[in-house]
PDB file of N, CA and C in Angstrom:
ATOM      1  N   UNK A   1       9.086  14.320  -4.673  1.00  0.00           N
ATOM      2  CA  UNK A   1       8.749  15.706  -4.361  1.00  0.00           C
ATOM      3  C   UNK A   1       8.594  15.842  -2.852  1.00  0.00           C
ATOM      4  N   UNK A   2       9.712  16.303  -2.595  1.00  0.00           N
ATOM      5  CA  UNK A   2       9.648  16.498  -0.544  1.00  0.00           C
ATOM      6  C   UNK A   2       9.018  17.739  -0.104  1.00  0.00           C
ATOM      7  N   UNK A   3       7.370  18.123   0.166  1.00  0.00           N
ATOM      8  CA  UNK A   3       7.217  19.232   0.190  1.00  0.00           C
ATOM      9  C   UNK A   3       6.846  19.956   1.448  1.00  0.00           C
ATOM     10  N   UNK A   4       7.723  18.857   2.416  1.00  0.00           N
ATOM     11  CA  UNK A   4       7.237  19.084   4.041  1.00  0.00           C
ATOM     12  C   UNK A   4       7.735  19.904   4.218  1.00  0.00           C
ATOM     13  N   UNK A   5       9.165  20.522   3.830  1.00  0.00           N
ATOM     14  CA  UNK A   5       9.979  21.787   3.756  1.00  0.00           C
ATOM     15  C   UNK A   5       9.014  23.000   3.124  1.00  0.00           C
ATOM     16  N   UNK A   6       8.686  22.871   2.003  1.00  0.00           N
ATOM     17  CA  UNK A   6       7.768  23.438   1.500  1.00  0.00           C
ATOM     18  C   UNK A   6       6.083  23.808   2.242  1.00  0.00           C
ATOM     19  N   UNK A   7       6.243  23.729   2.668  1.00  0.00           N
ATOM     20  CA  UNK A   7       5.476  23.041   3.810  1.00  0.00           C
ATOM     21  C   UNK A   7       5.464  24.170   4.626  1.00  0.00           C
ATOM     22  N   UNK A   8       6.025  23.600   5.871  1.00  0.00           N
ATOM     23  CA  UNK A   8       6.732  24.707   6.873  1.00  0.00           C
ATOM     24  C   UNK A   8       7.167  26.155   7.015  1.00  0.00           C
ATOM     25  N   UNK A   9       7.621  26.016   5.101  1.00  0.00           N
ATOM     26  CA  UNK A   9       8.285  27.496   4.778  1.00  0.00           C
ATOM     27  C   UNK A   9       7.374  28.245   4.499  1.00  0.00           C
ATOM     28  N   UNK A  10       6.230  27.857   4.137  1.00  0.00           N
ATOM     29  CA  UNK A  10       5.081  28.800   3.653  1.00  0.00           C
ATOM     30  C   UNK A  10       3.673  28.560   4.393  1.00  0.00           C
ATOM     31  N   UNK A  11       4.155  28.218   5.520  1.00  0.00           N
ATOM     32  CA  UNK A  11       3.020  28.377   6.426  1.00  0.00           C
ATOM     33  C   UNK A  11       2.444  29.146   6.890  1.00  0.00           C
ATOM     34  N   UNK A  12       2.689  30.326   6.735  1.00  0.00           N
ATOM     35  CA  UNK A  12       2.038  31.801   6.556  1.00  0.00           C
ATOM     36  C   UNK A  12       1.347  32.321   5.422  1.00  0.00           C
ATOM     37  N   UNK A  13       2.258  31.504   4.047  1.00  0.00           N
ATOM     38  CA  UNK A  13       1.512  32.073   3.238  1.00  0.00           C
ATOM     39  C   UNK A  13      -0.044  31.176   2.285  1.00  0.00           C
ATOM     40  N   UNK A  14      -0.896  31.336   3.200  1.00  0.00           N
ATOM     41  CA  UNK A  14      -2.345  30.548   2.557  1.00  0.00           C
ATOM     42  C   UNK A  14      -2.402  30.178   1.133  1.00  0.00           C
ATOM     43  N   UNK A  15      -2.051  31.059   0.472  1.00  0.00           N
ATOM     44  CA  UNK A  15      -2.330  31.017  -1.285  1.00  0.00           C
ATOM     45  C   UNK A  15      -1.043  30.062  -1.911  1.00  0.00           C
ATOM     46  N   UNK A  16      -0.099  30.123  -1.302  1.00  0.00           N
ATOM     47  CA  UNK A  16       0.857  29.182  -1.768  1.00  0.00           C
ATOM     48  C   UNK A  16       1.009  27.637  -1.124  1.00  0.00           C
ATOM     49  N   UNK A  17       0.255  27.701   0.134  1.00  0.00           N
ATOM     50  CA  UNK A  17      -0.148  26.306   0.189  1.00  0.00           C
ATOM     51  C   UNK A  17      -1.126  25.678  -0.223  1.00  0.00           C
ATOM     52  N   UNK A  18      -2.270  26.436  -0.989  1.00  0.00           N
ATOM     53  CA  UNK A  18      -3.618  26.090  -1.816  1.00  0.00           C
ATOM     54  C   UNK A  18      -2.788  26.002  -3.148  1.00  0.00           C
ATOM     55  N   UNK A  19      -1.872  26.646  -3.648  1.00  0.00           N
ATOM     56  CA  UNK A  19      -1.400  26.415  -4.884  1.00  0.00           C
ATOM     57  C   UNK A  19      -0.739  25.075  -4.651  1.00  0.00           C
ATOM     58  N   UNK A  20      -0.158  24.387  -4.162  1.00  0.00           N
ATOM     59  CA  UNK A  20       0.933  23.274  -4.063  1.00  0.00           C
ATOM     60  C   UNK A  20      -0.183  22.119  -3.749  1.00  0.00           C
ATOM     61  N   UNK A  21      -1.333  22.492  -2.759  1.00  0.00           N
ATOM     62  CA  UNK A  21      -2.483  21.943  -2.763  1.00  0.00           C
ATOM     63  C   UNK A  21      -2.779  21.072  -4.250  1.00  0.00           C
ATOM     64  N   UNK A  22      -3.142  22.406  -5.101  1.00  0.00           N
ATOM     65  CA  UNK A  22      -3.872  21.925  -6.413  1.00  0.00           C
ATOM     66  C   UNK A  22      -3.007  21.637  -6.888  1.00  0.00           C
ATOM     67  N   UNK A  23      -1.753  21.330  -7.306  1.00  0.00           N
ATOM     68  CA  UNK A  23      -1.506  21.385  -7.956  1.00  0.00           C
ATOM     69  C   UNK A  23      -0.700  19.541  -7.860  1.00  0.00           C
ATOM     70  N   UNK A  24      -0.116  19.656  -6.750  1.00  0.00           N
ATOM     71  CA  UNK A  24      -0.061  17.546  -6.838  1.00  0.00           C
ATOM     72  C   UNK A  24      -0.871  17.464  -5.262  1.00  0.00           C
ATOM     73  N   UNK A  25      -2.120  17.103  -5.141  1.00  0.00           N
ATOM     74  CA  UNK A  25      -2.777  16.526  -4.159  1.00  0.00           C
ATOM     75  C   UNK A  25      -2.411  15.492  -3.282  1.00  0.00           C
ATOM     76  N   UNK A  26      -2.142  14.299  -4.157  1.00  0.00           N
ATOM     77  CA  UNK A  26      -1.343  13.081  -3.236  1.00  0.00           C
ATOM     78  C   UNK A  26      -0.193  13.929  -2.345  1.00  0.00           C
ATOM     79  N   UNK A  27       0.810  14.504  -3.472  1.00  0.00           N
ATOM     80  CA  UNK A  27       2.385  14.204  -2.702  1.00  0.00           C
ATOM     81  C   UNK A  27       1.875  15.710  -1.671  1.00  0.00           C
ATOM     82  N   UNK A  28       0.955  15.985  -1.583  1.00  0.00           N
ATOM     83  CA  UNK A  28       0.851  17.053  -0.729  1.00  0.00           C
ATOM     84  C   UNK A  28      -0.042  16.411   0.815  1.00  0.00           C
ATOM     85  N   UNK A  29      -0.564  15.425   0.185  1.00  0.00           N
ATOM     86  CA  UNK A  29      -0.991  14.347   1.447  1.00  0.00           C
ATOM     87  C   UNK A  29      -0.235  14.200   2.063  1.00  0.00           C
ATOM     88  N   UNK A  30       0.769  13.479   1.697  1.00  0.00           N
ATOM     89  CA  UNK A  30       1.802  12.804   2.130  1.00  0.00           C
ATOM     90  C   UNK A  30       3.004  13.521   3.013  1.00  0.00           C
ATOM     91  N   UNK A  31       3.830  14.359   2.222  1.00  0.00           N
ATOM     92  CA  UNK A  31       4.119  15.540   2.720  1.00  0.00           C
ATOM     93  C   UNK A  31       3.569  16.411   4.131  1.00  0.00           C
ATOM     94  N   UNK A  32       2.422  16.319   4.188  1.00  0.00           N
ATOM     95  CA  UNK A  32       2.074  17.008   4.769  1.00  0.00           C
ATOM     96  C   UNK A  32       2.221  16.531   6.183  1.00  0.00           C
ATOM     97  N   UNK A  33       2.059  15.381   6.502  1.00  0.00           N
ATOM     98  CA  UNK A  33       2.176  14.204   7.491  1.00  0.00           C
ATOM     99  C   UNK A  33       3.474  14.370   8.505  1.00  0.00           C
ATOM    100  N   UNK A  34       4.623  14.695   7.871  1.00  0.00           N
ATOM    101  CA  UNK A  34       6.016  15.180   8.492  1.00  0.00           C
ATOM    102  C   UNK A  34       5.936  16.397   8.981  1.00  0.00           C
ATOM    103  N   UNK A  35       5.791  17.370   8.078  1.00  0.00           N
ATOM    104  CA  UNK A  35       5.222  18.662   8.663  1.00  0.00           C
ATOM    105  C   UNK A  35       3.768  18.917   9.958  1.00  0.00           C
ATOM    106  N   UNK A  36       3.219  18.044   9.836  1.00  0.00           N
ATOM    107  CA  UNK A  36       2.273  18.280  10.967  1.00  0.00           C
ATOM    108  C   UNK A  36       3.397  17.524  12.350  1.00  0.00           C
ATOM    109  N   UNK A  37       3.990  16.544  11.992  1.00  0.00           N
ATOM    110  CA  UNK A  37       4.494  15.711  12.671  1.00  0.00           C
ATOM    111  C   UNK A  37       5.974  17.008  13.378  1.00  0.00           C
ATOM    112  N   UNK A  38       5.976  18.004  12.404  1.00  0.00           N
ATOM    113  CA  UNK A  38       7.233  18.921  13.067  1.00  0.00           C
ATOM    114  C   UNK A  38       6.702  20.017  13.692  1.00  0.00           C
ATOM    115  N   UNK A  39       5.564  20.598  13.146  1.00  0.00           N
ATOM    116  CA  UNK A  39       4.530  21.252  14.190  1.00  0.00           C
ATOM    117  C   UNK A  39       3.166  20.723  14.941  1.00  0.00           C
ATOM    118  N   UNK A  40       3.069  19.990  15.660  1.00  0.00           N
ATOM    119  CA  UNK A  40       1.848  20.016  15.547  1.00  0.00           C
ATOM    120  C   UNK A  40       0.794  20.792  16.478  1.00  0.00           C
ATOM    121  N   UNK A  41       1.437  22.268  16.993  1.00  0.00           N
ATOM    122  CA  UNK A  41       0.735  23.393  17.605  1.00  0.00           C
ATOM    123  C   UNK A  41       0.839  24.195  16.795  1.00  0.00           C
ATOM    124  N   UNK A  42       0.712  23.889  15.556  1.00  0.00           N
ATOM    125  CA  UNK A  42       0.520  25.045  13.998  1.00  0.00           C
ATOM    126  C   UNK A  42      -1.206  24.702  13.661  1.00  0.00           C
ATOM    127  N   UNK A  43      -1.544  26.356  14.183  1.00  0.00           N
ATOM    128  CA  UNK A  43      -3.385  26.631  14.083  1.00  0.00           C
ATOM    129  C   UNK A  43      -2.951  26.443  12.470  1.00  0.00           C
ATOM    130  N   UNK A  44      -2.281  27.038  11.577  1.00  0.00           N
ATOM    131  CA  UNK A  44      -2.695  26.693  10.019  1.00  0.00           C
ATOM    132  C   UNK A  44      -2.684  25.041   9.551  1.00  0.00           C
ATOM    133  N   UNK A  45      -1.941  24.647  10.586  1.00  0.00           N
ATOM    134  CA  UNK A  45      -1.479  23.120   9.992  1.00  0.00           C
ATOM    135  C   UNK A  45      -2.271  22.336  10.894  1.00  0.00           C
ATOM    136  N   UNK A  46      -3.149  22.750  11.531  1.00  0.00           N
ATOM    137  CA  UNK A  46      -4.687  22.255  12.248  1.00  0.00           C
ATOM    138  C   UNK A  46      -5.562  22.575  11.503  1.00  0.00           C
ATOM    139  N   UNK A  47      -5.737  23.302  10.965  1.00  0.00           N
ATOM    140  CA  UNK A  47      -6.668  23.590   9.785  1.00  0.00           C
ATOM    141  C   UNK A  47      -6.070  23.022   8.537  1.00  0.00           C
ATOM    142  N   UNK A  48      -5.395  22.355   8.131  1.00  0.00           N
ATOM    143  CA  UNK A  48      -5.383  21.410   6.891  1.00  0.00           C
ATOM    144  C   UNK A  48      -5.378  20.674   7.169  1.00  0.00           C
ATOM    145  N   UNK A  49      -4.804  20.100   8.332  1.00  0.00           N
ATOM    146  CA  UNK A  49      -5.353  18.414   9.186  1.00  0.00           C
ATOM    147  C   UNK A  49      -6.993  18.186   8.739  1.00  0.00           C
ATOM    148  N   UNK A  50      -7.727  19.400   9.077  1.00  0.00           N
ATOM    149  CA  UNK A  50      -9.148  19.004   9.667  1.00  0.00           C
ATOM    150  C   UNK A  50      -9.527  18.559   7.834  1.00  0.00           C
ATOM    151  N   UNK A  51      -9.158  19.593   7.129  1.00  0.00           N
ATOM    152  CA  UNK A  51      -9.528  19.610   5.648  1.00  0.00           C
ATOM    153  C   UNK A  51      -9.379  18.473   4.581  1.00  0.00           C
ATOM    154  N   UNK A  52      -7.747  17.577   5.106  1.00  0.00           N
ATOM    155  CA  UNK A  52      -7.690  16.693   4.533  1.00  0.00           C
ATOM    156  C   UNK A  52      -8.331  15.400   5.361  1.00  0.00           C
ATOM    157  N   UNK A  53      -8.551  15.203   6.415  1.00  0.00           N
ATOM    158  CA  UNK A  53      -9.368  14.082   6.996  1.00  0.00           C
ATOM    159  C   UNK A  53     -10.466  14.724   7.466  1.00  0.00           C
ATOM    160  N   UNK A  54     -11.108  15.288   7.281  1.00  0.00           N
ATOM    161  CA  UNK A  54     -12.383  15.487   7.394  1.00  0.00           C
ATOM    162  C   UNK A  54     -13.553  14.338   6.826  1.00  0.00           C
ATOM    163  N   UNK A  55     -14.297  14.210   7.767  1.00  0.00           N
ATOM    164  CA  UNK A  55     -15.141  12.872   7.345  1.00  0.00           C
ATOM    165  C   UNK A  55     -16.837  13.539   7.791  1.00  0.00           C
ATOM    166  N   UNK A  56     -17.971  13.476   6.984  1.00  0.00           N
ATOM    167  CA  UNK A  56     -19.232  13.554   7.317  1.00  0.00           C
ATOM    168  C   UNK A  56     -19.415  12.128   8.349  1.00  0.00           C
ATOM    169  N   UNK A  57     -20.513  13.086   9.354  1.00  0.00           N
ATOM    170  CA  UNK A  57     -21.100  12.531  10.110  1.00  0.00           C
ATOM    171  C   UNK A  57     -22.148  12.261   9.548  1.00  0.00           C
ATOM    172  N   UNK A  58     -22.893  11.145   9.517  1.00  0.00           N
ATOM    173  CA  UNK A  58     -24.393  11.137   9.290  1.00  0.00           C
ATOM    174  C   UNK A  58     -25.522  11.826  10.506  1.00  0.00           C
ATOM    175  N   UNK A  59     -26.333  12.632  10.022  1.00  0.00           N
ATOM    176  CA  UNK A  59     -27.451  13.434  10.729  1.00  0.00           C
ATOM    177  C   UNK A  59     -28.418  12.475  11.107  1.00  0.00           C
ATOM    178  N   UNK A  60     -28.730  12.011  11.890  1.00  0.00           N
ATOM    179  CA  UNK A  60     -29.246  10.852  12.759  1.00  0.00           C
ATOM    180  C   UNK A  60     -30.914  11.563  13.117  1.00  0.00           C
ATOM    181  N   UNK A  61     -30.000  12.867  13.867  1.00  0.00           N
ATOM    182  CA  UNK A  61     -31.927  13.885  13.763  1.00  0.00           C
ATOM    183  C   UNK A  61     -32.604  14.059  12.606  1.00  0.00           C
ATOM    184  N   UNK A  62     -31.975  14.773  11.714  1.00  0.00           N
ATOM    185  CA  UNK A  62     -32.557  15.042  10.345  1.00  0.00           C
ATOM    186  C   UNK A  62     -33.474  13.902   9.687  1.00  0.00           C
ATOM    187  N   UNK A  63     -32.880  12.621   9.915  1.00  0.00           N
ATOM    188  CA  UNK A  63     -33.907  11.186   9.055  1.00  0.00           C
ATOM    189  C   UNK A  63     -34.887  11.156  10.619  1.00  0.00           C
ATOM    190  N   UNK A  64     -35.083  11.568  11.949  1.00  0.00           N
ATOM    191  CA  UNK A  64     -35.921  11.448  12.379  1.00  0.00           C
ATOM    192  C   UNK A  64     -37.298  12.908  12.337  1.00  0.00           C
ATOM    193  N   UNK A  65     -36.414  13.522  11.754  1.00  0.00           N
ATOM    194  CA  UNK A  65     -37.750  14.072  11.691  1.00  0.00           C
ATOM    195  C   UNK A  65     -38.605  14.675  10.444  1.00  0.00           C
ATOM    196  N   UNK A  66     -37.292  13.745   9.525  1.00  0.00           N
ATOM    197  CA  UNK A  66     -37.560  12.928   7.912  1.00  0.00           C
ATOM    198  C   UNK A  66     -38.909  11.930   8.192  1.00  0.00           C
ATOM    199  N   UNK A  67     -39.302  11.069   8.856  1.00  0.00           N
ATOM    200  CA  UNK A  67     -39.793  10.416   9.259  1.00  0.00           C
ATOM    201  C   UNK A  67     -41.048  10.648  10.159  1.00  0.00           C
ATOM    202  N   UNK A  68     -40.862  11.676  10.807  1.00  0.00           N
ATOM    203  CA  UNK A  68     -41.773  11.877  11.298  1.00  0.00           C
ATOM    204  C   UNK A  68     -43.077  12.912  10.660  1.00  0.00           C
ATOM    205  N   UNK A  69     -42.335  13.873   9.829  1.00  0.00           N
ATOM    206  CA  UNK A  69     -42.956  14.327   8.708  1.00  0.00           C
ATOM    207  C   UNK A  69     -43.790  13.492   7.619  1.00  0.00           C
ATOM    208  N   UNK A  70     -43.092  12.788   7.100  1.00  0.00           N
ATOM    209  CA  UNK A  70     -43.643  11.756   6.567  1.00  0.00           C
ATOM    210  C   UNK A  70     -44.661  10.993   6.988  1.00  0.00           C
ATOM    211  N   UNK A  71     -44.860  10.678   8.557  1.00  0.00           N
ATOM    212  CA  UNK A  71     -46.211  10.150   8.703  1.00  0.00           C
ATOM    213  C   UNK A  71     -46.847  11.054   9.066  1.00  0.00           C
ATOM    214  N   UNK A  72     -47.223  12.396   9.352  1.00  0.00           N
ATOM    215  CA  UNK A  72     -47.722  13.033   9.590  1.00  0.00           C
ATOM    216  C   UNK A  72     -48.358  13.832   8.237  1.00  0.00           C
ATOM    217  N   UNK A  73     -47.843  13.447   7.702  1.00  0.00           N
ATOM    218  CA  UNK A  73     -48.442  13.671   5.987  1.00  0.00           C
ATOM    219  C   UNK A  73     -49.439  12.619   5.398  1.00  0.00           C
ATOM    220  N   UNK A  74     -48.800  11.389   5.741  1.00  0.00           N
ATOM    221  CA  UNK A  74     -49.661  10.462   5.681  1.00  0.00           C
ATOM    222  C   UNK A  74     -50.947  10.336   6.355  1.00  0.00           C
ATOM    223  N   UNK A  75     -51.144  10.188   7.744  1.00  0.00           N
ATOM    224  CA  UNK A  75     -52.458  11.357   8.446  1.00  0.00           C
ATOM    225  C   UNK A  75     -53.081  12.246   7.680  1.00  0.00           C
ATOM    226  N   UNK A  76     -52.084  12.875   7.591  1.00  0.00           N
ATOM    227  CA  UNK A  76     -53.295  14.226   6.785  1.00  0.00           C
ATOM    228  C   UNK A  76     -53.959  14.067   5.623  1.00  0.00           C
ATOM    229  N   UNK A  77     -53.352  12.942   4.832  1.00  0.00           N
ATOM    230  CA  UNK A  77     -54.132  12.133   3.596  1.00  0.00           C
ATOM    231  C   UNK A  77     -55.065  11.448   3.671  1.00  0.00           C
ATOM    232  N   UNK A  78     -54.617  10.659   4.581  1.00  0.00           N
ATOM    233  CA  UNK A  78     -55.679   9.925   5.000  1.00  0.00           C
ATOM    234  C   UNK A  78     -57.299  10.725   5.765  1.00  0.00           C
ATOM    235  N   UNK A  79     -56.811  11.723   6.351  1.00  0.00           N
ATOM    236  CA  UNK A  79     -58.078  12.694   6.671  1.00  0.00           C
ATOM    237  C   UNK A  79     -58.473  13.633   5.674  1.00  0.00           C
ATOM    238  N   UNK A  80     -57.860  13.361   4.749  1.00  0.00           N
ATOM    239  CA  UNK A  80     -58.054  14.283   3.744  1.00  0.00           C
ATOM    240  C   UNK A  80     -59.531  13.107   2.779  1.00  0.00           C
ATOM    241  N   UNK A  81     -58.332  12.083   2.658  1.00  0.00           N
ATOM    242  CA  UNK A  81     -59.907  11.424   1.761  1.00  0.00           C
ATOM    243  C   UNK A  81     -60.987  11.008   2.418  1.00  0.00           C
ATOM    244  N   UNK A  82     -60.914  10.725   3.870  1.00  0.00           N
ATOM    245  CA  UNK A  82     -61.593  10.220   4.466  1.00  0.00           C
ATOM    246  C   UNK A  82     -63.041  11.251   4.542  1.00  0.00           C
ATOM    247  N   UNK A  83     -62.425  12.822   4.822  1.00  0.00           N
ATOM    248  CA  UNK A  83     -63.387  13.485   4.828  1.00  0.00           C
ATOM    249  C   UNK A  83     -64.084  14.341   3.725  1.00  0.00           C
ATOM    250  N   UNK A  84     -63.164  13.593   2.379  1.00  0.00           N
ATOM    251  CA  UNK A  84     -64.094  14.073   1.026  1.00  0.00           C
ATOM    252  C   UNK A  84     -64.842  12.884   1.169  1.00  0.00           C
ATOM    253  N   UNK A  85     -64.667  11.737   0.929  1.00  0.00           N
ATOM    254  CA  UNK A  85     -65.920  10.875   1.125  1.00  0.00           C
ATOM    255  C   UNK A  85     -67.360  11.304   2.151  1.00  0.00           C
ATOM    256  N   UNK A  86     -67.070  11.435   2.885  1.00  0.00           N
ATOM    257  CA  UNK A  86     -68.036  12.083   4.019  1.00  0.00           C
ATOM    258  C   UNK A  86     -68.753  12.979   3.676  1.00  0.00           C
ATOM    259  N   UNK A  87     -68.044  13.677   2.988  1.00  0.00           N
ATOM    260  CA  UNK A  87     -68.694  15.044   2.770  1.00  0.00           C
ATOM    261  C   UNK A  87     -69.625  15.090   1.166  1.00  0.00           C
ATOM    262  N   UNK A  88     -68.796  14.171   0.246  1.00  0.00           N
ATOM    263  CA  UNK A  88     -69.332  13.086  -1.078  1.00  0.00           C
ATOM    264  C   UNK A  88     -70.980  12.577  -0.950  1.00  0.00           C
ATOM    265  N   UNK A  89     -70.428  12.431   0.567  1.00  0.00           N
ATOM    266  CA  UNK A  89     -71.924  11.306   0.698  1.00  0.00           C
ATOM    267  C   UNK A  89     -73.010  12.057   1.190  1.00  0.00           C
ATOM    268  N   UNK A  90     -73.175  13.050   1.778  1.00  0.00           N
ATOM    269  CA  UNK A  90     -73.905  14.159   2.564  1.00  0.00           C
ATOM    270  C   UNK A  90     -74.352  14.823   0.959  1.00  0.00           C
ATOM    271  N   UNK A  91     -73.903  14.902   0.172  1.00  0.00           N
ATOM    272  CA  UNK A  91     -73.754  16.148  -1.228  1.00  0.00           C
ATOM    273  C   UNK A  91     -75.126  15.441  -1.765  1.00  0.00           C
ATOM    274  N   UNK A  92     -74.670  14.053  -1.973  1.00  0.00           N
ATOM    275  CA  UNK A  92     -75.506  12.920  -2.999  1.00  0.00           C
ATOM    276  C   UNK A  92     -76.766  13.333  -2.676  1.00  0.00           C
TER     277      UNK A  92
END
């Protein structure tokens, strides 16, 4: 299935490259590779580049201030029982 032609020819039309999309994924990988390789100053065919290699970054801030929450909770527990005892013992 050569669909780099396919490809190219309907690079205007969005819905028919989401259809060919779903419908064989691999050979549309693959395919697609020549066609970027025959445009590759095509904004639509930069935007399926990004879609099919797109990779998560891990959030590096987010677990720090995952973490920092977390002990700061821990603190507050800890002042939390510390000062029902205190206050336990004053009651007695």
């Amino acid at each position: 299935m050569d669909n780099s032609n396919s490809i190219i020819e309907n690079i205007g039309n969005p819905h028919e490259l989401e259809r060919m999309f779903r419908s064989n994924p691999e050979a549309f990988k693959k395919s697609f590779a020549a066609a970027w390789a025959q445009h590759p100053d095509s904004q639509v065919l930069a935007v399926w580049y990004e879609r099919l290699h797109f990779q998560e970054r891990p959030d590096t801030q987010r677990a720090a201030w995952f973490q920092q929450d977390l002990l700061f909770m821990g603190i507050l527990a800890l002042l939390a029982g510390i000062s029902t005892r205190v206050i336990m013992y004053f009651v007695e």
